[in-house]
Protein backbone atom coordinates (compact mmCIF):
# COMPACT_ATOMS: atom_id res chain seq x y z
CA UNK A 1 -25.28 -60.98 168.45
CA UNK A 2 -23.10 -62.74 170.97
CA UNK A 3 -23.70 -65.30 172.26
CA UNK A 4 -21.37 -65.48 175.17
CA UNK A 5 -18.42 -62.69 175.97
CA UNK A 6 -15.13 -63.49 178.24
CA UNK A 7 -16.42 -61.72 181.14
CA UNK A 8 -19.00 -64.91 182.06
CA UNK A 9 -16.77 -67.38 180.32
CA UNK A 10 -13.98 -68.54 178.68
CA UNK A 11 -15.25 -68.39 175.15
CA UNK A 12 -16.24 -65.21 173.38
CA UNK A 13 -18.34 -66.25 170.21
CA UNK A 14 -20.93 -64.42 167.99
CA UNK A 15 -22.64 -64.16 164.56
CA UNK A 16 -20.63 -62.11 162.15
CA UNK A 17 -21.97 -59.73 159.69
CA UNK A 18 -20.27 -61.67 156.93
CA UNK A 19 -22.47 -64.82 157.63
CA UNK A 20 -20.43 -66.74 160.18
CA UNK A 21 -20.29 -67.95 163.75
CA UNK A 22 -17.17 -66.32 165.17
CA UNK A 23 -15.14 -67.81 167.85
CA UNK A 24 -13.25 -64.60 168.80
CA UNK A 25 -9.50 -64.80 170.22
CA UNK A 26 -10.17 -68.55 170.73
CA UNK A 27 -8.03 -70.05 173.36
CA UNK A 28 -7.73 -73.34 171.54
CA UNK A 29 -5.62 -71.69 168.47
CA UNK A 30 -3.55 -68.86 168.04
CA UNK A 31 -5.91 -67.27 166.17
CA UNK A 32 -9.97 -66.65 165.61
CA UNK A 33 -12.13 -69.50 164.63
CA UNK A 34 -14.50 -68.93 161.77
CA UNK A 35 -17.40 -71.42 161.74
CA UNK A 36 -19.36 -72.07 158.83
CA UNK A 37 -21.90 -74.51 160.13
CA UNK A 38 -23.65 -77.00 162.86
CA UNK A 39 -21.08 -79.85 162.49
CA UNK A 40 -18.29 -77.51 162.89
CA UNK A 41 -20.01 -75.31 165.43
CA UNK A 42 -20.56 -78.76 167.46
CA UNK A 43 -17.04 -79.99 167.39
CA UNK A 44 -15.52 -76.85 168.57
CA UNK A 45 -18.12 -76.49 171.26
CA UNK A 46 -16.96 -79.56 172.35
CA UNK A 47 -13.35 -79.37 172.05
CA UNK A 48 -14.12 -76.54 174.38
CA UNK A 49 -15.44 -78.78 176.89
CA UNK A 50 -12.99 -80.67 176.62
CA UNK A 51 -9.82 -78.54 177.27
CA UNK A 52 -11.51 -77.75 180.18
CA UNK A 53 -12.75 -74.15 179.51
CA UNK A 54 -16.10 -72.68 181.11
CA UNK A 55 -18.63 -71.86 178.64
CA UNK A 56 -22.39 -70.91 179.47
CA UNK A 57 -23.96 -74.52 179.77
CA UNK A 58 -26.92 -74.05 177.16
CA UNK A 59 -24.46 -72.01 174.32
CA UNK A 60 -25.02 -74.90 171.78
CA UNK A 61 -28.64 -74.64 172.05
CA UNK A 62 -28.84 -70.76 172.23
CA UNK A 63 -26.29 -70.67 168.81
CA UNK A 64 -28.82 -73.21 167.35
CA UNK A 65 -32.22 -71.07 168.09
CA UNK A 66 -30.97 -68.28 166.26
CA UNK A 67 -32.18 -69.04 162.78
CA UNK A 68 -29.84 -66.02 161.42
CA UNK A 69 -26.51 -67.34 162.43
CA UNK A 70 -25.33 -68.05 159.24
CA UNK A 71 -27.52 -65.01 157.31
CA UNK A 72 -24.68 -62.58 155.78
CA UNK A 73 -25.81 -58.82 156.81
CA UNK A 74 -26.17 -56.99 153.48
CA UNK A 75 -26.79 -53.75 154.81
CA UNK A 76 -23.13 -53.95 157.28
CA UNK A 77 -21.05 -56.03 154.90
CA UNK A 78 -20.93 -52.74 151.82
């Protein structure tokens, strides 16, 4: 599921299959970010913020309601 795409923001980030928040073609790195849990989820979030970059303004909460964000998808990840 994502949870925001780069056509309402600057951030395009979703639960994987594989059991991981996904920060795809992040714009603070060079490459993807793979996030493994709140703290880390949190931090990047926020580094977001801080470089600047428009992200839907309840994202943090919206991540954090979804119960399955972490949950690896047996039935995709064959």
């Amino acid at each position: 599921m994502a949870y925001s795409r780069f056509f309402d923001s600057d951030i395009y980030i979703y639960s994987h299959v594989e059991g991981y928040v996904y920060c795809a073609a992040c714009l603070l790195s060079e490459e993807s970010e793979i996030i493994k849990d709140d703290e880390h989820l949190f931090m990047h979030i926020e580094d977001h913020l801080k470089a600047g970059h428009n992200i839907p303004d309840m994202l943090y909460y919206e991540i954090i309601m979804d119960s399955d964000r972490y949950t690896l998808d047996k039935h995709l990840t064959k």
